[in-house]
Protein backbone atom coordinates (compact mmCIF):
# COMPACT_ATOMS: atom_id res chain seq x y z
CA UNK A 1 120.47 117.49 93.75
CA UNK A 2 120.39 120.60 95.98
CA UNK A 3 122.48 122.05 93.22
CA UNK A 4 120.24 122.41 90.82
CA UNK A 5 117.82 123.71 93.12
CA UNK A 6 116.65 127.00 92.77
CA UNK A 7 117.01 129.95 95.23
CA UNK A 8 114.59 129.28 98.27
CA UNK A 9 114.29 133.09 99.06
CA UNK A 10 113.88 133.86 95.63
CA UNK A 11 110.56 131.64 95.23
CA UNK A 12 109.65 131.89 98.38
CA UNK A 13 107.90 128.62 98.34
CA UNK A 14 105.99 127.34 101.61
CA UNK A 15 105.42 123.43 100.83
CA UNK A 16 102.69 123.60 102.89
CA UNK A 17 101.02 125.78 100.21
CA UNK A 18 102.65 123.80 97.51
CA UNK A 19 100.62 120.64 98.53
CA UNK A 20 97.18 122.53 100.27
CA UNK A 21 94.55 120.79 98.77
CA UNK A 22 96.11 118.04 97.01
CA UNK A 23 94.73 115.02 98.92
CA UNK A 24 94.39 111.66 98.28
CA UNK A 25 91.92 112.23 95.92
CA UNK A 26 92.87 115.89 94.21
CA UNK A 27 95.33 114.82 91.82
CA UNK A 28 95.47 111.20 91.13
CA UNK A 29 92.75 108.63 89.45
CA UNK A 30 91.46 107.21 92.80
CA UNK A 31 92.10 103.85 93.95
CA UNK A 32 88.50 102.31 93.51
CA UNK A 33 87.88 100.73 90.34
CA UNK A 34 91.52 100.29 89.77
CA UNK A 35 91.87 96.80 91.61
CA UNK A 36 89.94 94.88 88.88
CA UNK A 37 90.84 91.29 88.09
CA UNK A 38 92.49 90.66 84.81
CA UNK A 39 90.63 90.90 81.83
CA UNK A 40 90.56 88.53 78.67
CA UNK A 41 92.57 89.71 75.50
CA UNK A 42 95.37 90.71 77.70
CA UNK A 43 98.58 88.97 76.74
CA UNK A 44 101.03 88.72 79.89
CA UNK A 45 104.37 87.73 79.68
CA UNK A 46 105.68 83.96 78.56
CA UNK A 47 108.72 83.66 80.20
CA UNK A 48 108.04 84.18 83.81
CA UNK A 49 109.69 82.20 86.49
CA UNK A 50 112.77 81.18 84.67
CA UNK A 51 115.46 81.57 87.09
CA UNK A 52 118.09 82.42 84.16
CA UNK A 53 116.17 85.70 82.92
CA UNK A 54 114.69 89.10 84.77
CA UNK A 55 111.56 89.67 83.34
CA UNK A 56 110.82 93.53 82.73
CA UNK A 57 107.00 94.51 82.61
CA UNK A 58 106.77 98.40 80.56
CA UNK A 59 103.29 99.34 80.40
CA UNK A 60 102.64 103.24 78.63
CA UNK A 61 100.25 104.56 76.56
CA UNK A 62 100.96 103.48 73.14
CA UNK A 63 97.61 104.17 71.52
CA UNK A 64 94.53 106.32 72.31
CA UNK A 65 94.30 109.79 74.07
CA UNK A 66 97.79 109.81 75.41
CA UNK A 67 99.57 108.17 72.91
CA UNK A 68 101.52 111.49 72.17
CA UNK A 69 103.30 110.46 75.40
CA UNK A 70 104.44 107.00 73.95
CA UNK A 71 104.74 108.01 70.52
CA UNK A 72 108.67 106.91 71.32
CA UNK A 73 108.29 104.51 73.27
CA UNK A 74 109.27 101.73 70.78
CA UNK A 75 112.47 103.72 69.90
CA UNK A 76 113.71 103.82 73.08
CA UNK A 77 113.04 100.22 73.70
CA UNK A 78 114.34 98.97 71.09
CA UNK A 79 117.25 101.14 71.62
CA UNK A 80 117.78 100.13 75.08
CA UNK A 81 117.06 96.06 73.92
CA UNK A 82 120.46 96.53 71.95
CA UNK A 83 122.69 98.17 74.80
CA UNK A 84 125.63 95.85 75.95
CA UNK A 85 124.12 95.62 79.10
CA UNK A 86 120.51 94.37 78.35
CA UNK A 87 121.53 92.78 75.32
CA UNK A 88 124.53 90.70 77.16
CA UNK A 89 122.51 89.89 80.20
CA UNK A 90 122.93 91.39 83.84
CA UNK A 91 125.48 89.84 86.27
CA UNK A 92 123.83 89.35 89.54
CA UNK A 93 125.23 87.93 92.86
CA UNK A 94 128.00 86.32 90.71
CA UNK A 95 125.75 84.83 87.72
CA UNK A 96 124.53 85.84 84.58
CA UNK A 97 120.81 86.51 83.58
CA UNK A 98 118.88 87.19 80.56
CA UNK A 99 116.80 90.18 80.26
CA UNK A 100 113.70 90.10 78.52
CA UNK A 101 111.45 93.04 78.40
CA UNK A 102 107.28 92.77 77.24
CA UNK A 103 105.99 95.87 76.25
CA UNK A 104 102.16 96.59 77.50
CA UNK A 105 100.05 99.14 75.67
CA UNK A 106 97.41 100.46 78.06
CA UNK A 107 95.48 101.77 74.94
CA UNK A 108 95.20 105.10 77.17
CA UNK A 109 92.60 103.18 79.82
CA UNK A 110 93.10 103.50 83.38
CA UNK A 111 91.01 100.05 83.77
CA UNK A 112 93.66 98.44 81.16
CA UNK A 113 96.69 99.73 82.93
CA UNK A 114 95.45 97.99 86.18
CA UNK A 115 95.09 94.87 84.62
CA UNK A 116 97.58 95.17 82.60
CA UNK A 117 99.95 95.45 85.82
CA UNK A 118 97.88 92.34 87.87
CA UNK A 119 98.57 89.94 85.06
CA UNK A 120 102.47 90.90 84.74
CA UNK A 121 102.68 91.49 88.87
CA UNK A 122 102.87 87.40 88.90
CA UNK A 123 106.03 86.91 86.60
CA UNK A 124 107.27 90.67 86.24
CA UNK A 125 110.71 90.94 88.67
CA UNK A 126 110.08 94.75 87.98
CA UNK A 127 107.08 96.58 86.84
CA UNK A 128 108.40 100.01 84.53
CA UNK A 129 105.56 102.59 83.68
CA UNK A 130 104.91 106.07 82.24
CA UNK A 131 103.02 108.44 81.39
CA UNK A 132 100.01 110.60 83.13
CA UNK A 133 98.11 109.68 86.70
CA UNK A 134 95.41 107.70 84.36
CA UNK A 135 98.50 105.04 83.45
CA UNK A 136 100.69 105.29 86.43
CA UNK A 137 98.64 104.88 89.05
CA UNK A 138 96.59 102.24 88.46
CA UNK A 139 99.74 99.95 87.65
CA UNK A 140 101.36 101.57 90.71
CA UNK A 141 98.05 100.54 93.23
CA UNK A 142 98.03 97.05 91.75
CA UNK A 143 101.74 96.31 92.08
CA UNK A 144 101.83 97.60 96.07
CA UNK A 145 98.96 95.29 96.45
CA UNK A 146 100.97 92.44 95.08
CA UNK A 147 104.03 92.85 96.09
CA UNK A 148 105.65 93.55 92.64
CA UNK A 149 108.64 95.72 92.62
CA UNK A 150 107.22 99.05 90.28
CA UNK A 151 109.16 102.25 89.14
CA UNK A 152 106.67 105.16 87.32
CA UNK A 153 107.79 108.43 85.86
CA UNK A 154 106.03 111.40 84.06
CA UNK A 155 103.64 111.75 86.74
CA UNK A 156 103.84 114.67 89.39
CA UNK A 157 105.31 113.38 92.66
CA UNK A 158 101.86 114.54 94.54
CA UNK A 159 99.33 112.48 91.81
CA UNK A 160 101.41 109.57 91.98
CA UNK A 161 101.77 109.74 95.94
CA UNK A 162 98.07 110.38 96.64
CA UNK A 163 97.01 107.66 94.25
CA UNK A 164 98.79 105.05 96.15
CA UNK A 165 96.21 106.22 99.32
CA UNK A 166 99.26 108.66 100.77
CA UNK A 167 98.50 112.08 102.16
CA UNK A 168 101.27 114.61 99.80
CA UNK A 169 100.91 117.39 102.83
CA UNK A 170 102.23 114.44 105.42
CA UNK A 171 104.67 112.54 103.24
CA UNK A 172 106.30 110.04 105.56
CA UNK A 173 104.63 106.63 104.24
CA UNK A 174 107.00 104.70 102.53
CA UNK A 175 105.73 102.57 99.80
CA UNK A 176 107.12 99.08 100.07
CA UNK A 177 107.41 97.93 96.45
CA UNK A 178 106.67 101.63 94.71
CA UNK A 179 109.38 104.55 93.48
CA UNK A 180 108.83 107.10 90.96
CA UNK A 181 111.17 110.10 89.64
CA UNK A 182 109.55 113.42 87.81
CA UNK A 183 108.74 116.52 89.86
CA UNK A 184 105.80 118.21 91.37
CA UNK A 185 104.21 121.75 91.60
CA UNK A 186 107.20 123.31 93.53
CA UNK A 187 109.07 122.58 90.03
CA UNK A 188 106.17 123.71 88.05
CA UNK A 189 106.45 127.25 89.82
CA UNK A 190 110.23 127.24 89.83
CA UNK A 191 110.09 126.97 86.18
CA UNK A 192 107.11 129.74 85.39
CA UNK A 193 107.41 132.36 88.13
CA UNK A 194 111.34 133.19 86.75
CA UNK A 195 109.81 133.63 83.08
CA UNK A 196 107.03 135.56 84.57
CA UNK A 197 109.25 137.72 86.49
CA UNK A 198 111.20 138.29 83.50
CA UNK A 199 108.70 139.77 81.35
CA UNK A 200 107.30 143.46 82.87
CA UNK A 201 103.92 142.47 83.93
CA UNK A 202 101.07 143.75 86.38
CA UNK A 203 101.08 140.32 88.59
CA UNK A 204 97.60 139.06 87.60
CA UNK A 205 97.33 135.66 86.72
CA UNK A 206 94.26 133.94 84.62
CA UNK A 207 94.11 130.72 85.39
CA UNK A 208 92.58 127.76 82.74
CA UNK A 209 91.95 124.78 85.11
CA UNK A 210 89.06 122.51 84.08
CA UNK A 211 86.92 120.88 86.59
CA UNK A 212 88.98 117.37 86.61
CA UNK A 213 91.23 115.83 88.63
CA UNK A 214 94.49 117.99 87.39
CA UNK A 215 92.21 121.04 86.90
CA UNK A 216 91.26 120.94 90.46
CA UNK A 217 94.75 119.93 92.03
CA UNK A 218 96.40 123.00 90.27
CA UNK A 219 93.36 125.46 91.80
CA UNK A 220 93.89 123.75 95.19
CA UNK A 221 97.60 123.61 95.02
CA UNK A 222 99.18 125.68 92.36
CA UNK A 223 96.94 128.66 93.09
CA UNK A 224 98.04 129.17 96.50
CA UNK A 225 101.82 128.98 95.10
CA UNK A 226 100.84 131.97 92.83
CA UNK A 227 100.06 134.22 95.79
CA UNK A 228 102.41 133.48 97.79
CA UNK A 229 105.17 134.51 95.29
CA UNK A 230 102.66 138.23 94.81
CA UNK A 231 100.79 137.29 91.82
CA UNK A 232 97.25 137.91 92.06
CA UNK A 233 95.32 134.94 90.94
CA UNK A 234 91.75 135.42 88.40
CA UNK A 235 90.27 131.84 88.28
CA UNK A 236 88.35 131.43 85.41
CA UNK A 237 86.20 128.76 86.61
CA UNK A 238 86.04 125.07 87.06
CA UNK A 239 84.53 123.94 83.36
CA UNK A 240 83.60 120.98 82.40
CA UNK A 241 86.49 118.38 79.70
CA UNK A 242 85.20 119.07 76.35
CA UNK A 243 83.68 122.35 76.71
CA UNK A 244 83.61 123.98 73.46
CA UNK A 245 82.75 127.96 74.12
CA UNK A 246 84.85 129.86 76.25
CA UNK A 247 83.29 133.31 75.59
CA UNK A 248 82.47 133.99 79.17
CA UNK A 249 86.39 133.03 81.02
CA UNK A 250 87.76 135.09 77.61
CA UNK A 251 86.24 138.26 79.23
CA UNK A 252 86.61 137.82 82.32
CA UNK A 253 90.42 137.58 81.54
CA UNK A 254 89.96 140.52 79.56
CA UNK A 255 88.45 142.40 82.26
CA UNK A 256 90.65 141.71 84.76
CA UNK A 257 93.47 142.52 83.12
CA UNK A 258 95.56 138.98 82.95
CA UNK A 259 98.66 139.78 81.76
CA UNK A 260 99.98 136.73 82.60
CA UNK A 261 98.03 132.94 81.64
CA UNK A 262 98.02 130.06 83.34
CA UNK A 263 96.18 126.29 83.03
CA UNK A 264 96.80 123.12 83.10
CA UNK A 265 93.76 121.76 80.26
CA UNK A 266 93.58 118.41 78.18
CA UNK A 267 94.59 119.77 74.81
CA UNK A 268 91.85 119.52 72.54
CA UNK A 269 90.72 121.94 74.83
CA UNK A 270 92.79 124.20 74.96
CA UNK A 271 93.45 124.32 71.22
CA UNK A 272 89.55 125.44 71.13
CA UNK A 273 90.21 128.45 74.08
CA UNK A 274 93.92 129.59 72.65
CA UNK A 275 91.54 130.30 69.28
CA UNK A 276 89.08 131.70 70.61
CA UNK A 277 91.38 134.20 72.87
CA UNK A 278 93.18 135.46 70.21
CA UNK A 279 89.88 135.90 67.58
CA UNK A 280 88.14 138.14 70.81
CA UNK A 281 91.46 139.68 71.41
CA UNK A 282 92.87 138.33 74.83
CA UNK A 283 96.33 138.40 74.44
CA UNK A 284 98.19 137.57 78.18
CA UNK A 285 102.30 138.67 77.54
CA UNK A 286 103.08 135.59 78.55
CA UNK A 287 101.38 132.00 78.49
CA UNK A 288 102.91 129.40 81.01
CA UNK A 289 101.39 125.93 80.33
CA UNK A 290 101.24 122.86 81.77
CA UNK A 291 99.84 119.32 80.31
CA UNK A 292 100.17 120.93 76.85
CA UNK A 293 102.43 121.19 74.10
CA UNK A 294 105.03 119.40 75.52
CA UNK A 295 105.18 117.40 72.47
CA UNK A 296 105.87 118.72 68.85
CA UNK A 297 102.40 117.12 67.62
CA UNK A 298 100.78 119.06 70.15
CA UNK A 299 101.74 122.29 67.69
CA UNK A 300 100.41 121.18 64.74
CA UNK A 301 96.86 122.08 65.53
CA UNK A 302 97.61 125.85 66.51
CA UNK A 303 100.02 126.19 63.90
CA UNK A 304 101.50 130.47 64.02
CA UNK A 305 99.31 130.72 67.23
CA UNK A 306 102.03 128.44 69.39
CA UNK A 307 104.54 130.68 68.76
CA UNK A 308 106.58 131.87 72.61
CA UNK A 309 104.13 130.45 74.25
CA UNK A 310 106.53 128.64 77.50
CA UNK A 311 106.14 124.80 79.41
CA UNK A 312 108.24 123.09 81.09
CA UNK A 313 110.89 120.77 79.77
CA UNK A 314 112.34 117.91 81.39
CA UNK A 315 114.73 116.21 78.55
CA UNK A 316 116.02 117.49 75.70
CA UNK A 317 119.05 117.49 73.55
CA UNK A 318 119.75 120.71 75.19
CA UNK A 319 120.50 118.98 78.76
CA UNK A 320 124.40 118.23 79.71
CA UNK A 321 123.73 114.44 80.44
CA UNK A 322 124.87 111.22 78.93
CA UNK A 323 123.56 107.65 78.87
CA UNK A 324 124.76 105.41 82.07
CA UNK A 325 124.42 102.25 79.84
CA UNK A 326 126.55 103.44 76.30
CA UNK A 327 127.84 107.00 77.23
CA UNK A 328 125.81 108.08 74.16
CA UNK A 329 124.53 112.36 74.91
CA UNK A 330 121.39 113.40 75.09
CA UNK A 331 121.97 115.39 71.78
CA UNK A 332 123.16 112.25 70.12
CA UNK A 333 120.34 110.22 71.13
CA UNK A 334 117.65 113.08 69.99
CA UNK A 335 119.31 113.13 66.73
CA UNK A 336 119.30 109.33 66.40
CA UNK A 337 115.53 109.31 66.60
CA UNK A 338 114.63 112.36 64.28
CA UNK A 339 116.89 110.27 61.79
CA UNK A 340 115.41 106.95 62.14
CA UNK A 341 112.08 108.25 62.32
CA UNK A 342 112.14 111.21 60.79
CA UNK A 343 110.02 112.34 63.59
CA UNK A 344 110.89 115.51 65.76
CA UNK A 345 112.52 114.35 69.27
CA UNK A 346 109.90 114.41 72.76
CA UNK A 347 111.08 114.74 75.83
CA UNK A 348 109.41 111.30 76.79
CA UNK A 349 112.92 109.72 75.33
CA UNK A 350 114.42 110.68 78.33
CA UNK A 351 112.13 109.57 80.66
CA UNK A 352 111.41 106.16 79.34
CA UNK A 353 115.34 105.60 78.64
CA UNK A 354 115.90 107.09 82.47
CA UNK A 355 113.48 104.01 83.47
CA UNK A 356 115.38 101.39 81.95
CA UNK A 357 118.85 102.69 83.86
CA UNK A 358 117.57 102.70 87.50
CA UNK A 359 116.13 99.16 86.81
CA UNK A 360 119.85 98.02 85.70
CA UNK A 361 121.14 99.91 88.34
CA UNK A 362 118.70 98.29 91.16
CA UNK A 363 119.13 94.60 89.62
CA UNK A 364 122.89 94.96 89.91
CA UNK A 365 122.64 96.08 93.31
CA UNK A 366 120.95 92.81 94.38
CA UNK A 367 121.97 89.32 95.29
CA UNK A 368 118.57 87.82 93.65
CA UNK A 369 116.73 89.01 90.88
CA UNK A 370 114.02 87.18 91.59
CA UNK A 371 113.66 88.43 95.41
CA UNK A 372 110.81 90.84 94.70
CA UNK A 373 111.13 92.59 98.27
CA UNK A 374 115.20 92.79 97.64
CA UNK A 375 114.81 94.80 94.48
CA UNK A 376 112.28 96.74 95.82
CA UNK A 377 114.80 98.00 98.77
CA UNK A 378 117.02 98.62 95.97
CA UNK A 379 114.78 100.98 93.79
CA UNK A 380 114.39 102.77 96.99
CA UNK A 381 118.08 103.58 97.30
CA UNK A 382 119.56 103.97 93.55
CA UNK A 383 121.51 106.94 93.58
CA UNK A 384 123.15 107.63 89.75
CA UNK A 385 123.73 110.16 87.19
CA UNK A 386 121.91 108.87 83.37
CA UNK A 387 120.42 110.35 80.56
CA UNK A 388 118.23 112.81 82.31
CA UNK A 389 120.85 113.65 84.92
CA UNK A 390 121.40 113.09 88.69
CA UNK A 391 118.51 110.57 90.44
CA UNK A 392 118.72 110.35 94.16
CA UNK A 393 115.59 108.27 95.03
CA UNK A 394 117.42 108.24 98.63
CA UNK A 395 117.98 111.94 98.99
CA UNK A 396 117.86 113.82 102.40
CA UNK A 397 115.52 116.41 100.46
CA UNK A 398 113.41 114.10 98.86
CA UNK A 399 110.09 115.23 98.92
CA UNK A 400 108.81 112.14 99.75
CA UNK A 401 110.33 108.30 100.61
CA UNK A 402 110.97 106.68 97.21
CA UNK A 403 111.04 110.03 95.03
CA UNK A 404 113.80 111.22 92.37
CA UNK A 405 113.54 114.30 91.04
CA UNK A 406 114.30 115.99 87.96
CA UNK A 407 114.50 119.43 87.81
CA UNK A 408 112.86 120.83 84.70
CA UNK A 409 113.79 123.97 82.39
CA UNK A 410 111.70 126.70 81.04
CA UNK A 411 111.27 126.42 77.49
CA UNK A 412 109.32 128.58 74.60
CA UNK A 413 108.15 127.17 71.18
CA UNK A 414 109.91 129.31 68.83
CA UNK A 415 109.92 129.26 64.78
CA UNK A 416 112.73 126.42 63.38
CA UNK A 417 114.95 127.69 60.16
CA UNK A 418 115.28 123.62 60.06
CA UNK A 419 113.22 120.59 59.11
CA UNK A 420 110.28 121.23 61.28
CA UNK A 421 107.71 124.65 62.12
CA UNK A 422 108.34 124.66 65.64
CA UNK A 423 111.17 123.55 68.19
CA UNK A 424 111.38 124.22 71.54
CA UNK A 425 114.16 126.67 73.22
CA UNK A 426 115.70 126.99 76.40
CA UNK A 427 114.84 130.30 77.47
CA UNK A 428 115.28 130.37 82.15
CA UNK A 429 117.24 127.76 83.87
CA UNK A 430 116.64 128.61 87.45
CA UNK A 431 116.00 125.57 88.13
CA UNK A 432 118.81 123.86 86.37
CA UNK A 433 122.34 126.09 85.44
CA UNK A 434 123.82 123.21 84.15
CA UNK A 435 121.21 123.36 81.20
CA UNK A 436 122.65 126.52 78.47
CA UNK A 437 120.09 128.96 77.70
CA UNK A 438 119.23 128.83 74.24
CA UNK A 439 117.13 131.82 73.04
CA UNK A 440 115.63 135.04 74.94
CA UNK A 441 112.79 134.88 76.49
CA UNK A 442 110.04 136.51 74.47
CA UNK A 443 106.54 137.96 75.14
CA UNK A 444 103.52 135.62 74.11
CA UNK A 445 102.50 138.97 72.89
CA UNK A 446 104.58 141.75 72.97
């Protein structure tokens, strides 16, 4: 991994200001509530305990608020379902197994992910989830608690860490039965300070964080990053989810001069503010966000308005990697699902595809399926190249035990001459070289 890394100098990055703030509670759903028993209308999975098939649990967001994040989900499923490998069965300590995988929609509760994940912990041989703190770490709490082997993505290293009860600025607790790959605010800043640095600015940052768990964790931890790369940082106060006039944190932006924007909001929200900004006339150079438009539904809504504003991007067609289960590219794979669809390609393709691979690679690593604290130990120590590149979950730089990391790319919404308004472009690989740049970086507003 360290070769995708980007420049230490150049960043600058202390980890201890990385993680300041970010405590058990900062980022992640907390623990209590989370450890409900099962509720009724929950179906679990039917074929547990036969000793001739691995039962895979997936639980993600198909429906409600985050749905955007599963909208692929049953693609990539299905796609994976009819790969030689799960297909055929797994070969395990000399014998063959079935695979069968039950699909768990958490209808975008955290109380439904957690029982969702104690009613599969008792015949699941692996727990896979996805998809925002509010899915991930509930499933993640219940499976350490019963000793079900679980693997999470799309989740910042720190949320998922803290949720489990760990302490992100002491990371040496090693999770018996939990790994996770994605990335965490050092990424976050390796992927925005570059762009900023790229686009003549006067170093003042306004800052969007809402007074909710990822609000918070990027004013306690992401803040501190900003300044200590010499970016001056104008918080524009902790507001409450749902807020609906941002008059006030407009002109303070305005008056402070915030050439450069920040925030990490739930999107309805920040649909309302990015309006509102560019009716009164705020107008940063360039917009760096984070929770938002990573998806091309997420555009719809703002329509002209989206247009160079940057995120971060951690699959695409645009990244060098190929499938460890058919060989099939990333490219190849995007395009299969805009043409079976006919929906634009999401980075969560990847991701949930990328789950699916370290689970084959952990169950062929064992001598028993079945022995939950066996595949565990093998989670912890898969070590591959997939779909969304090089995973290390043992790495020496890890930046905590059980942790693979992918290291994201700097992207900007631009205008498509194709099919659909919007598509996102490569634009700073600092993080990543191996990924080609794809279109200048522009001004938000020139």
């Amino acid at each position: 991994m360290d070769r995708h890394k980007a420049n230490d100098d150049q960043l600058a990055l202390d980890r201890r200001s990385v993680l300041k703030g970010v405590g058990a509670g900062a980022l992640a759903v907390s623990a209590g509530g989370l450890l409900a028993a099962c509720g009724s209308g929950i179906k679990g999975v039917s074929t547990g305990g036969k000793s001739g098939t691995i039962n895979i649990g997936f639980i993600t967001p198909l429906t409600g608020d985050f749905s955007d994040f599963g909208a692929s989900d049953t693609f990539v499923v299905n796609i994976i379902r009819n790969t030689a490998a799960y297909k055929n069965g797994f070969t395990v300590g000399g014998k063959k197994y079935k695979v069968n995988i039950s699909v768990q929609d958490t209808q975008s509760n955290p109380t439904r992910a957690g029982q969702l994940a104690a009613q599969l912990a008792g015949t699941a041989d692996v727990i896979l989830t996805t998809s925002t703190p509010e899915t991930t770490n509930p499933v993640a709490v219940q499976c350490e608690k019963q000793g079900t082997p679980c693997l999470s993505t799309v989740v910042p290293w720190e949320s998922w860490y803290a949720g489990l009860g760990g302490d992100p600025l002491k990371p040496t607790t090693k999770y018996e039965y939990c790994t996770m790959f994605f990335f965490g605010l050092e990424q976050f800043l390796g992927c925005f300070h570059p762009m900023w640095q790229r686009i003549p600015n006067n170093h003042v940052v306004g800052c969007m964080y809402p007074n909710d768990a990822d609000g918070n964790a990027f004013r306690d931890g992401f803040e501190p990053l900003i300044k200590s790369v010499g970016y001056k940082v104008v918080d524009g106060g902790a507001y409450p989810d749902g807020q609906t006039d941002y008059t006030s944190m407009i002109t303070l932006f305005k008056s402070k001069d915030c050439e450069i924007y920040s925030n990490c909001p739930v999107p309805p929200d920040f649909n309302t503010f990015w309006k509102q900004a560019y009716q009164q006339g705020y107008k940063p150079k360039l917009a760096t966000v984070a929770k938002v438009l990573l998806f091309p539904t997420d555009t719809s809504v703002l329509g002209p308005l989206v247009n160079n504003i940057a995120t971060d991007s951690w699959w695409g067609p645009y990244m060098p990697y190929k499938s460890s289960l058919t060989g099939q590219s990333a490219s190849s794979l995007a395009a299969e699902y805009q043409s079976s669809t006919g929906d634009q390609w999401t980075q969560a393709i990847g991701s949930t595809y990328s789950l699916f691979e370290v689970a084959k690679e952990a169950f062929t690593a064992v001598s028993d399926p079945h022995d939950k604290k066996e595949v565990a130990n093998a989670l912890h120590t898969v070590n591959y190249s997939g779909i969304c590149g090089p995973l290390d979950f043992a790495a020496s730089n890890a930046p905590a035990p059980g942790v693979g990391v992918i290291q994201p790319v700097g992207v900007q919404w631009k205008k498509s001459t194709g099919k659909y308004p919007f598509e996102m472009k490569v634009v700073d690989n600092s993080l990543n070289k191996l990924v080609p740049i794809e279109a200048p970086l522009d001004p938000t507003y020139a």
